[in-house]
PDB file of N, CA and C in Angstrom:
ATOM      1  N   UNK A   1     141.586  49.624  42.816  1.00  0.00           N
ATOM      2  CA  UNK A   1     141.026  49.716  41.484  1.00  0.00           C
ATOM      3  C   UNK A   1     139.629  50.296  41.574  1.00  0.00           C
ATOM      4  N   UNK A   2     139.417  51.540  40.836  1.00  0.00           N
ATOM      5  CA  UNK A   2     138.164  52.225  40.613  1.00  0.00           C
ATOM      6  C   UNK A   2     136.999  51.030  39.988  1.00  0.00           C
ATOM      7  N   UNK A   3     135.878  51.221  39.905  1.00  0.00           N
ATOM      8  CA  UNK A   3     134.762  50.306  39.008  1.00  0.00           C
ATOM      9  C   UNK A   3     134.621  51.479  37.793  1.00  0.00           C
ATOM     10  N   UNK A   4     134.717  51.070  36.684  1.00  0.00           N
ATOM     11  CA  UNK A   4     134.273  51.463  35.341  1.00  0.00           C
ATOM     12  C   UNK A   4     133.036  51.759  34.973  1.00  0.00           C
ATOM     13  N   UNK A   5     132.709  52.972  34.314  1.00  0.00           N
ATOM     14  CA  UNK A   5     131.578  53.133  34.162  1.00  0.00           C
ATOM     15  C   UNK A   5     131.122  53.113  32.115  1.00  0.00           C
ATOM     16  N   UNK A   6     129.888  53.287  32.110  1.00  0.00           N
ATOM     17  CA  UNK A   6     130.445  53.330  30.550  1.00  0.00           C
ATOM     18  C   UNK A   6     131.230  54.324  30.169  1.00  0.00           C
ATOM     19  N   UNK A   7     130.976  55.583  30.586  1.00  0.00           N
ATOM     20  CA  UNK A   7     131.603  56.674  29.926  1.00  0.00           C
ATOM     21  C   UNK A   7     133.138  56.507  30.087  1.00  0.00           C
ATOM     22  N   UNK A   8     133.839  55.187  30.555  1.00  0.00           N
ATOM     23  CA  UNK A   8     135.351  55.665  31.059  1.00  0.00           C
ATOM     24  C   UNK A   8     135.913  54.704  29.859  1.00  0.00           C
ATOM     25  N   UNK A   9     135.226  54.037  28.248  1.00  0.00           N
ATOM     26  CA  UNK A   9     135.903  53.808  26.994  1.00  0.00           C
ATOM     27  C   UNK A   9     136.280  52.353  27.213  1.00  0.00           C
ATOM     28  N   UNK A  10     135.499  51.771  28.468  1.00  0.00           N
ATOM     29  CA  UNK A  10     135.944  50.227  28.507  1.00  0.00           C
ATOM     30  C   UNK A  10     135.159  50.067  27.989  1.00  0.00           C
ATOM     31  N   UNK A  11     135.242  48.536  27.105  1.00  0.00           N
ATOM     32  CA  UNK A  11     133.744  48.226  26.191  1.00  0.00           C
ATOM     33  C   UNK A  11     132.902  47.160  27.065  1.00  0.00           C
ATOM     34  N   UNK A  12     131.908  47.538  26.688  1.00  0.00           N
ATOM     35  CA  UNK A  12     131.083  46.602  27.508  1.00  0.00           C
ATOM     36  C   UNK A  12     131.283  44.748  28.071  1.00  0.00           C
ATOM     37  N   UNK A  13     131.862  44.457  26.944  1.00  0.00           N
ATOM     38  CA  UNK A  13     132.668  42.999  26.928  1.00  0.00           C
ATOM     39  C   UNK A  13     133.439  42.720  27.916  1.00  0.00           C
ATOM     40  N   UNK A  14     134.327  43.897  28.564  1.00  0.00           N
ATOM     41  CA  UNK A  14     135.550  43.920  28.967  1.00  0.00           C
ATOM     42  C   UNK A  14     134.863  44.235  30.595  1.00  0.00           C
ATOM     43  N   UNK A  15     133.391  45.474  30.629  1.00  0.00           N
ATOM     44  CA  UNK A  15     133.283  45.758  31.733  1.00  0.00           C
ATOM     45  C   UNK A  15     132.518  43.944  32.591  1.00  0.00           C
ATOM     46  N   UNK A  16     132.295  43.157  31.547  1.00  0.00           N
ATOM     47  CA  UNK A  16     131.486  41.964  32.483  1.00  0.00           C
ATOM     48  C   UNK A  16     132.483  41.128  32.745  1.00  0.00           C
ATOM     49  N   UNK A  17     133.656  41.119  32.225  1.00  0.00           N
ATOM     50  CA  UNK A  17     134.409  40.507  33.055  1.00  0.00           C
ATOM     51  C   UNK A  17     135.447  41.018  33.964  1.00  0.00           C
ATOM     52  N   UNK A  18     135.563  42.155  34.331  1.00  0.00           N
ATOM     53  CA  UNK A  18     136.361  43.136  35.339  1.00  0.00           C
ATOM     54  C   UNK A  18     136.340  42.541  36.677  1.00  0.00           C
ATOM     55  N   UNK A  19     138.038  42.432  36.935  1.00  0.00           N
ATOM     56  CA  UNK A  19     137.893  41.859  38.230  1.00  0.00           C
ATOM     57  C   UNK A  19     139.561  42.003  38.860  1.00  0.00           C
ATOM     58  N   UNK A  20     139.340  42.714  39.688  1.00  0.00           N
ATOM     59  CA  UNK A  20     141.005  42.699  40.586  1.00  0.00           C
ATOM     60  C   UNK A  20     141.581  41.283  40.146  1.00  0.00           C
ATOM     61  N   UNK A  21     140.843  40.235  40.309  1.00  0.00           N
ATOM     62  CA  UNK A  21     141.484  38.882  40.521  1.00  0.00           C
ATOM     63  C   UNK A  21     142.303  39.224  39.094  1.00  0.00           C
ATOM     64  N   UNK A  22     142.145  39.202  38.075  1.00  0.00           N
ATOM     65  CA  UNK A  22     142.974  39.322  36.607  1.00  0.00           C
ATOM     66  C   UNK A  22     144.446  38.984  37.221  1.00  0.00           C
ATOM     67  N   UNK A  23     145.028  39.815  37.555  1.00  0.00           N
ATOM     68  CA  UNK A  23     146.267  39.850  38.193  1.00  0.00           C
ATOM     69  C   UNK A  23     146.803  38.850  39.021  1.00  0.00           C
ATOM     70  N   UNK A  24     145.865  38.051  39.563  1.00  0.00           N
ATOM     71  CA  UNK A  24     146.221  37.182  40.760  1.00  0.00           C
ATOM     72  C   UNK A  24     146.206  35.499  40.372  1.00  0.00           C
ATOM     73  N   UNK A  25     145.747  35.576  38.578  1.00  0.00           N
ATOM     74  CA  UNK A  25     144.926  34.516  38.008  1.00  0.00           C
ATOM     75  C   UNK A  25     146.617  33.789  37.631  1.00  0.00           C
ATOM     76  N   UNK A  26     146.399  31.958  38.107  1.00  0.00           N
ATOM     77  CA  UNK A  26     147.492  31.500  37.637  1.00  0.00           C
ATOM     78  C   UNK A  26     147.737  31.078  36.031  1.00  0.00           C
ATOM     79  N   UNK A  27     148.095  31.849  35.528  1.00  0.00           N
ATOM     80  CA  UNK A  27     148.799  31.908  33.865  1.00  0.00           C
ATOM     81  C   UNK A  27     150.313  31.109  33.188  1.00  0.00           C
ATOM     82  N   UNK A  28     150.006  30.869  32.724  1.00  0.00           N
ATOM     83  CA  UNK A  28     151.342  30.007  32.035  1.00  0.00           C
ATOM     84  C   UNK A  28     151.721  30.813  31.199  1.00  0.00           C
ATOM     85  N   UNK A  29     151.785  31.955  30.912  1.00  0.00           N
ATOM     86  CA  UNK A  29     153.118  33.057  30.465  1.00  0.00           C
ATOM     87  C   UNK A  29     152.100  34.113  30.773  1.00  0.00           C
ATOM     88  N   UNK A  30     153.120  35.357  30.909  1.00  0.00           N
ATOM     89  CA  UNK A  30     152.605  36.484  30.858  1.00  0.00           C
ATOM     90  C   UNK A  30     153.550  37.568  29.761  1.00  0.00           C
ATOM     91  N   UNK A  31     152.595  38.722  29.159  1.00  0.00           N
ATOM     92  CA  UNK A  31     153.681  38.998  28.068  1.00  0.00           C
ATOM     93  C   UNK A  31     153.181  40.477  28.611  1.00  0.00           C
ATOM     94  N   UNK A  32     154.251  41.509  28.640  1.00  0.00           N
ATOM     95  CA  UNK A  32     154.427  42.920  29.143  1.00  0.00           C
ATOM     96  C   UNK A  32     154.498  43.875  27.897  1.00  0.00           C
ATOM     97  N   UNK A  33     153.643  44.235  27.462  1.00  0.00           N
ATOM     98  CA  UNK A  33     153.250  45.048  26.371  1.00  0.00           C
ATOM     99  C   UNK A  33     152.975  46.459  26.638  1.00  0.00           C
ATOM    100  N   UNK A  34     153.586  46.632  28.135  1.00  0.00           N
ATOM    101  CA  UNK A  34     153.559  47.963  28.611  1.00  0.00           C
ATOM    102  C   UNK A  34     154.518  49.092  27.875  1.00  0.00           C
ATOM    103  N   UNK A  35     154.147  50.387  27.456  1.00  0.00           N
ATOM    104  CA  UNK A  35     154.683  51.270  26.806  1.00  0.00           C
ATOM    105  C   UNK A  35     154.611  50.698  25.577  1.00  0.00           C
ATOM    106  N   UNK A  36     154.125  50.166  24.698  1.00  0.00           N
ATOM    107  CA  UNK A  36     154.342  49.704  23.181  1.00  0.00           C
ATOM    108  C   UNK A  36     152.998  50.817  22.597  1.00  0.00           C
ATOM    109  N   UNK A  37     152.903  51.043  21.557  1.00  0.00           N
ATOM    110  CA  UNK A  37     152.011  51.656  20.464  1.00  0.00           C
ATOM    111  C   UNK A  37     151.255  50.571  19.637  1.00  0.00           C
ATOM    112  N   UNK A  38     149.616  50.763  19.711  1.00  0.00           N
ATOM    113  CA  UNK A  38     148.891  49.837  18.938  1.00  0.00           C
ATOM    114  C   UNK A  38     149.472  49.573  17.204  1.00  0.00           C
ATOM    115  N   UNK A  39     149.452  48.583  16.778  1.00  0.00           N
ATOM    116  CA  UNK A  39     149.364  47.097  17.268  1.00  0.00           C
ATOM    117  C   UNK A  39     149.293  46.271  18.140  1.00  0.00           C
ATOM    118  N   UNK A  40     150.763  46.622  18.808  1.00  0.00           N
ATOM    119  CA  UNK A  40     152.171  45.887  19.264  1.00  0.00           C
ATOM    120  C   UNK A  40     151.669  44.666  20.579  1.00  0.00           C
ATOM    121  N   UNK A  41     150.472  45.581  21.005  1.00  0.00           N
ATOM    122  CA  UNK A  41     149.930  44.769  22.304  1.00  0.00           C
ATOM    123  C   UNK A  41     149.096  43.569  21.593  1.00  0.00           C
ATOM    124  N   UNK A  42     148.744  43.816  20.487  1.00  0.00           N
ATOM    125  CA  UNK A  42     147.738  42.447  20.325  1.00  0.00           C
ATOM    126  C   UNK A  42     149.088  41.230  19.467  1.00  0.00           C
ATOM    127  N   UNK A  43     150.015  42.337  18.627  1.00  0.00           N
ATOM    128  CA  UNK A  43     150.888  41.357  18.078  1.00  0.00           C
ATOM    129  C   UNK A  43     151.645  40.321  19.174  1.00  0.00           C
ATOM    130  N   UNK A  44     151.873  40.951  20.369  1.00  0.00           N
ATOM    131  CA  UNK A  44     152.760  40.230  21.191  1.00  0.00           C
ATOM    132  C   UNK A  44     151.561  38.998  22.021  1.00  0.00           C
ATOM    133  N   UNK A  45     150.655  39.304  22.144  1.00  0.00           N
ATOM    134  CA  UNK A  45     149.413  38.516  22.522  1.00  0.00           C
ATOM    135  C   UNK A  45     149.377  37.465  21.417  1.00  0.00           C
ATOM    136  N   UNK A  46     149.526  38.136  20.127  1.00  0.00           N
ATOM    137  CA  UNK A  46     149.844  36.498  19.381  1.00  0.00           C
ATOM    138  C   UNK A  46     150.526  35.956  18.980  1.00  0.00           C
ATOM    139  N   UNK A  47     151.728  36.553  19.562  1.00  0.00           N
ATOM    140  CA  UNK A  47     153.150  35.726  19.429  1.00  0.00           C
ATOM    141  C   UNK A  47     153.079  34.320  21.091  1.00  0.00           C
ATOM    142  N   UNK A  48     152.426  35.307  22.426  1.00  0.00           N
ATOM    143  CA  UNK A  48     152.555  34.645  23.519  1.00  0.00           C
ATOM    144  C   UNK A  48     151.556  33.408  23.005  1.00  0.00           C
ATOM    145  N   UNK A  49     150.560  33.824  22.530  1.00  0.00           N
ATOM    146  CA  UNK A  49     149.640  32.411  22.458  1.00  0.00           C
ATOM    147  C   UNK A  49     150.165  31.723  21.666  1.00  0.00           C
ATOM    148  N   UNK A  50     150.934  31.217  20.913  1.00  0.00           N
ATOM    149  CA  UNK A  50     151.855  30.648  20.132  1.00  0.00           C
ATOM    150  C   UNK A  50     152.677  29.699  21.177  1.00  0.00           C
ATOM    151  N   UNK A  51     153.347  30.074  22.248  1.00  0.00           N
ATOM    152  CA  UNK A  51     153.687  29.532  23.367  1.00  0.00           C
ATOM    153  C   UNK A  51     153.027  29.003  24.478  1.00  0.00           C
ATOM    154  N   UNK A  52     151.608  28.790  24.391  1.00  0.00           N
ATOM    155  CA  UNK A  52     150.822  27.902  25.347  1.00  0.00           C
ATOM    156  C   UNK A  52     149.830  27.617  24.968  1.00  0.00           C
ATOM    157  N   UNK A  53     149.551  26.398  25.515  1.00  0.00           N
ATOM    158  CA  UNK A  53     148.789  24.866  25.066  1.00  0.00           C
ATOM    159  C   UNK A  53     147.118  25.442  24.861  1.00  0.00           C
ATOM    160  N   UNK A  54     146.438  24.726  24.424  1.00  0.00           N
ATOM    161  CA  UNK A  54     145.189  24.984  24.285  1.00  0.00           C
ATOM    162  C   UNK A  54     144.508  24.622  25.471  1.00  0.00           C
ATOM    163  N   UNK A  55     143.622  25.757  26.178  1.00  0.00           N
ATOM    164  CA  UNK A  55     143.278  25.500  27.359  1.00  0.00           C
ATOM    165  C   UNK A  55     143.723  26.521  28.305  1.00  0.00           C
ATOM    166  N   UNK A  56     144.834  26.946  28.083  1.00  0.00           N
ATOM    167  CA  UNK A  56     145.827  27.362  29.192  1.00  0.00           C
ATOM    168  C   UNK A  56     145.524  29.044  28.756  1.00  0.00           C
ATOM    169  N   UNK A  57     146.020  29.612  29.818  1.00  0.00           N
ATOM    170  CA  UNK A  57     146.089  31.306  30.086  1.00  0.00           C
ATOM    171  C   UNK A  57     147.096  32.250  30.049  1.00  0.00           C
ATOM    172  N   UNK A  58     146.616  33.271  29.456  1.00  0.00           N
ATOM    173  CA  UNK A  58     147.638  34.202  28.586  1.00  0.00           C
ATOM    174  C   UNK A  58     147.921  35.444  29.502  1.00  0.00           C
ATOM    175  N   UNK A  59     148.453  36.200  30.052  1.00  0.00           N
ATOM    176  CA  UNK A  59     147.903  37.335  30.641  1.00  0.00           C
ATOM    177  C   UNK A  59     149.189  38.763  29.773  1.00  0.00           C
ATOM    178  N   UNK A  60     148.343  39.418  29.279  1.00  0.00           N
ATOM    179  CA  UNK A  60     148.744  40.518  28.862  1.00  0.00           C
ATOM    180  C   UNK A  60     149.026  42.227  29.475  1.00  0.00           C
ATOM    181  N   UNK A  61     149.754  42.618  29.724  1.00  0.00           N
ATOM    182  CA  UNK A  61     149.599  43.836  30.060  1.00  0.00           C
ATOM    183  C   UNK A  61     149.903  44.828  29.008  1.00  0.00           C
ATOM    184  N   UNK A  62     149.364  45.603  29.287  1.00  0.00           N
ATOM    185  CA  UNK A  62     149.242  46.746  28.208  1.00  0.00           C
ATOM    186  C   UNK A  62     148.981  48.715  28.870  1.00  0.00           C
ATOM    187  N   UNK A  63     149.165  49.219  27.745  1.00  0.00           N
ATOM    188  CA  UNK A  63     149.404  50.674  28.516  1.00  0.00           C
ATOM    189  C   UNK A  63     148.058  51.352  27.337  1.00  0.00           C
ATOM    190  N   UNK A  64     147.983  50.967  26.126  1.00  0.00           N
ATOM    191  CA  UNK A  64     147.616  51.399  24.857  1.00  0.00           C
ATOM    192  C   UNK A  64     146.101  51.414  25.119  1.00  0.00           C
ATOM    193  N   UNK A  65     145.790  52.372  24.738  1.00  0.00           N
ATOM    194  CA  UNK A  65     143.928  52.727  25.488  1.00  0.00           C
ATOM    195  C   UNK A  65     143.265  51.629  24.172  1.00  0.00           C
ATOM    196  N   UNK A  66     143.970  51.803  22.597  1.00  0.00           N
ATOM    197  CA  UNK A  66     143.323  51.518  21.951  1.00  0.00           C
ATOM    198  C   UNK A  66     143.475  49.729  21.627  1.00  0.00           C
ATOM    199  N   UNK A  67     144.296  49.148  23.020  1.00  0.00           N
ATOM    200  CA  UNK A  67     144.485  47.638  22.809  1.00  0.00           C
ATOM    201  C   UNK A  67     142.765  47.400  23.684  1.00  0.00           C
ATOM    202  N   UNK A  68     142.182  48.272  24.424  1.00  0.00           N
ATOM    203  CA  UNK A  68     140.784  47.833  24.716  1.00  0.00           C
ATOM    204  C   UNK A  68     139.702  47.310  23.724  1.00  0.00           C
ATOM    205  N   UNK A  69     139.797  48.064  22.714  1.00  0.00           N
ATOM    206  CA  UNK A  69     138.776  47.450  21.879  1.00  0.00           C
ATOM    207  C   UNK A  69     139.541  46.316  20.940  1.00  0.00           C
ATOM    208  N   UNK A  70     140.608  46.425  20.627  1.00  0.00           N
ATOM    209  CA  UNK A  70     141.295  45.694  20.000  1.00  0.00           C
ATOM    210  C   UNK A  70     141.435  44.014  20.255  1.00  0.00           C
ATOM    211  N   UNK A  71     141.402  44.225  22.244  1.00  0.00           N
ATOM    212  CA  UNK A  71     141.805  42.838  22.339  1.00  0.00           C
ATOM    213  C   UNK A  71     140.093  41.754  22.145  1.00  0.00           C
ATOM    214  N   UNK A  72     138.960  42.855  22.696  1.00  0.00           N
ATOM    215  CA  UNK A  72     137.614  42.506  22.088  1.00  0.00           C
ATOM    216  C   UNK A  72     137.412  42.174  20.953  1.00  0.00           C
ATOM    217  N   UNK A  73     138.010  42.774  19.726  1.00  0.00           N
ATOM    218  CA  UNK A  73     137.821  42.102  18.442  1.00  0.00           C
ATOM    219  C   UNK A  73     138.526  40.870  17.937  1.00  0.00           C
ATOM    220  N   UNK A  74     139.761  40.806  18.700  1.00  0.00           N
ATOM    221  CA  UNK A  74     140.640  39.875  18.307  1.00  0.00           C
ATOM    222  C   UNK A  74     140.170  38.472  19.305  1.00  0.00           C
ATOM    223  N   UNK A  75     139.416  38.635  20.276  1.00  0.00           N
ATOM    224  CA  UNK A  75     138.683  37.722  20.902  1.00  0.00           C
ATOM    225  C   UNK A  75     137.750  36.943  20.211  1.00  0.00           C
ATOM    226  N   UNK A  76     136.585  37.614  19.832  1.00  0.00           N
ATOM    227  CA  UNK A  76     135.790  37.799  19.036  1.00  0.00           C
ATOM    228  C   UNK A  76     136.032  37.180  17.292  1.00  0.00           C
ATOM    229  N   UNK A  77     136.877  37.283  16.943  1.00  0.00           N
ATOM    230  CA  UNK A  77     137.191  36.657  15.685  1.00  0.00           C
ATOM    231  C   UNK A  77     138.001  36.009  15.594  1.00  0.00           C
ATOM    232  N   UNK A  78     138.517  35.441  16.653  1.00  0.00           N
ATOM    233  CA  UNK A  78     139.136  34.000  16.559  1.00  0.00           C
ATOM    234  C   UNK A  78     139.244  32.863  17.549  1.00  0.00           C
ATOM    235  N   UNK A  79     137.931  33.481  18.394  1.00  0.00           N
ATOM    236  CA  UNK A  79     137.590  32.470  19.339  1.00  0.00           C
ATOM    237  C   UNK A  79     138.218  32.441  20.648  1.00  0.00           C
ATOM    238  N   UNK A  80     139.316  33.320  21.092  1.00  0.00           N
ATOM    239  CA  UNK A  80     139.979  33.120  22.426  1.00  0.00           C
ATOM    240  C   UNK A  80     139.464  33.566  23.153  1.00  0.00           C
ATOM    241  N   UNK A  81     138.856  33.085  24.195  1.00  0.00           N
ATOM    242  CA  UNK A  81     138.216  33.729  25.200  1.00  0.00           C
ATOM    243  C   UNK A  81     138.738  34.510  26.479  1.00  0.00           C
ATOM    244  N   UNK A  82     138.231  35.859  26.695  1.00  0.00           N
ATOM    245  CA  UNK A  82     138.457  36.583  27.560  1.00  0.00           C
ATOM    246  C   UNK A  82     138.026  36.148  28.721  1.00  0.00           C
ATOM    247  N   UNK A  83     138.738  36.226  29.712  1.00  0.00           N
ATOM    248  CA  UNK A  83     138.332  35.547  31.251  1.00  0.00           C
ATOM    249  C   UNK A  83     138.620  36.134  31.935  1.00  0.00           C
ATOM    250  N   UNK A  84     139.691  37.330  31.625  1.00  0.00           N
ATOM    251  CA  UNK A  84     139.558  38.354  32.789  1.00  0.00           C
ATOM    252  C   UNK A  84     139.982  39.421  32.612  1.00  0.00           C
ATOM    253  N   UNK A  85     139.828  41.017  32.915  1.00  0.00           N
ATOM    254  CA  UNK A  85     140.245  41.952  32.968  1.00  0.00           C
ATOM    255  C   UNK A  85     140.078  43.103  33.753  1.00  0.00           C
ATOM    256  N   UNK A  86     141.240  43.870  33.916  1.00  0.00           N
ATOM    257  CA  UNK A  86     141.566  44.898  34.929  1.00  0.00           C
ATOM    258  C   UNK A  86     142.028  46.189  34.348  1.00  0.00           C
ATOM    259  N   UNK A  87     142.122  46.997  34.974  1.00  0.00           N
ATOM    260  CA  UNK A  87     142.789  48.376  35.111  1.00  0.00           C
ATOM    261  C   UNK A  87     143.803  48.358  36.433  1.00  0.00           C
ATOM    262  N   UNK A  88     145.051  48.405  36.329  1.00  0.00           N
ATOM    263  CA  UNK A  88     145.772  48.591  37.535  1.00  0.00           C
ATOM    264  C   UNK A  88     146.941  49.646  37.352  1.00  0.00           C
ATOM    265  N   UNK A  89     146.903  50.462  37.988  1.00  0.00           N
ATOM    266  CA  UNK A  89     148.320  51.608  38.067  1.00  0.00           C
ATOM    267  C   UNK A  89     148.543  51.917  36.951  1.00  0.00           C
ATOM    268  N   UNK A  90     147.020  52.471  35.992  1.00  0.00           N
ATOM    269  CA  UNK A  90     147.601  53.082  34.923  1.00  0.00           C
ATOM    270  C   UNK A  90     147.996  52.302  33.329  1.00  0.00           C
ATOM    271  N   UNK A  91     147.958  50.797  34.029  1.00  0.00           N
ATOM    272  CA  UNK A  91     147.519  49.697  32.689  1.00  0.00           C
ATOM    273  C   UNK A  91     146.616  49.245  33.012  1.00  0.00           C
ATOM    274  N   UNK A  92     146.486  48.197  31.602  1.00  0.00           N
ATOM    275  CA  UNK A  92     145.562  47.249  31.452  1.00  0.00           C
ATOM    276  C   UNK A  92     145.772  45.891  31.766  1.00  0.00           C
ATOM    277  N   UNK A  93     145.344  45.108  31.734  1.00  0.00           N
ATOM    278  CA  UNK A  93     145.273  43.459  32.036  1.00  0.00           C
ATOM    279  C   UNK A  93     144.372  42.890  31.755  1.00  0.00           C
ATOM    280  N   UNK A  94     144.815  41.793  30.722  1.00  0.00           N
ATOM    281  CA  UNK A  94     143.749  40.886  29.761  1.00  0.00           C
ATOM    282  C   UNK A  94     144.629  39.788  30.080  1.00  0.00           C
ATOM    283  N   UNK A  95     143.100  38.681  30.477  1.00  0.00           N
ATOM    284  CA  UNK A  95     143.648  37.417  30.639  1.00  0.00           C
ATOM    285  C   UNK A  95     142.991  36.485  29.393  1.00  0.00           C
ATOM    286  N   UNK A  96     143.574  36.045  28.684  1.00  0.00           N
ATOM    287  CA  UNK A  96     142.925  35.306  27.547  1.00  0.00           C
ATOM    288  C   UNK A  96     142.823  33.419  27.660  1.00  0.00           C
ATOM    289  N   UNK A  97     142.095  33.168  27.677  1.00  0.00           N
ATOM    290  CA  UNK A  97     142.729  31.438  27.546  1.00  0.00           C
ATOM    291  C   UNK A  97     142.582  31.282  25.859  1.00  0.00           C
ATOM    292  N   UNK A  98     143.557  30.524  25.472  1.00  0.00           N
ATOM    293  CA  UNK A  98     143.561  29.784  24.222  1.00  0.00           C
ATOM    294  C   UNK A  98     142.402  28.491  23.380  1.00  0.00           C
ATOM    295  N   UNK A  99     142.072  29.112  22.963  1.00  0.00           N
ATOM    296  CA  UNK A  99     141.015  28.173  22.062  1.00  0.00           C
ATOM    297  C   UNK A  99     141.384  26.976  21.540  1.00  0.00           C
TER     298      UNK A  99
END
């Protein structure tokens, strides 16, 4: 995994928590939102959090450049906190825990 710079459209939110580990983090579901068209990656992110406890960890993958800022706002306005994220082989990876 390359390191992000600003110019490469990660948002700043996303670059302070960047970390290979994302992938390696133990999660109680993971939801594959790979190849879908925005929305679809944040809808399925809140269908998965629907399925685990408060506390617990979400991990999302995604392909959609524009689920980057997306999953920042949807963080951001409803409290789920981002705890980890990656770039790997061309996706993304957002680890969310539930509020």
């Amino acid at each position: 995994m390359a390191n992000q710079n600003h110019d490469s459209g990660v948002p700043a939110a996303l670059q302070e928590i960047q970390s290979s580990g994302a992938l390696s983090l133990a999660v109680s579901l993971e939801v594959d939102a790979r190849g879908l068209a925005c929305p679809l990656p944040l809808l399925k992110a809140k269908q998965g959090l629907r399925n685990v406890e408060q506390g617990e960890l979400l991990r999302v993958l995604a392909t959609d450049a524009g689920s980057l800022k997306d999953f920042v706002s949807f963080a951001q306005l409803t409290g789920q906190v981002l705890e980890s994220f990656c770039i790997h082989d061309n996706y993304y990876c957002f680890v969310l825990r539930k509020h």
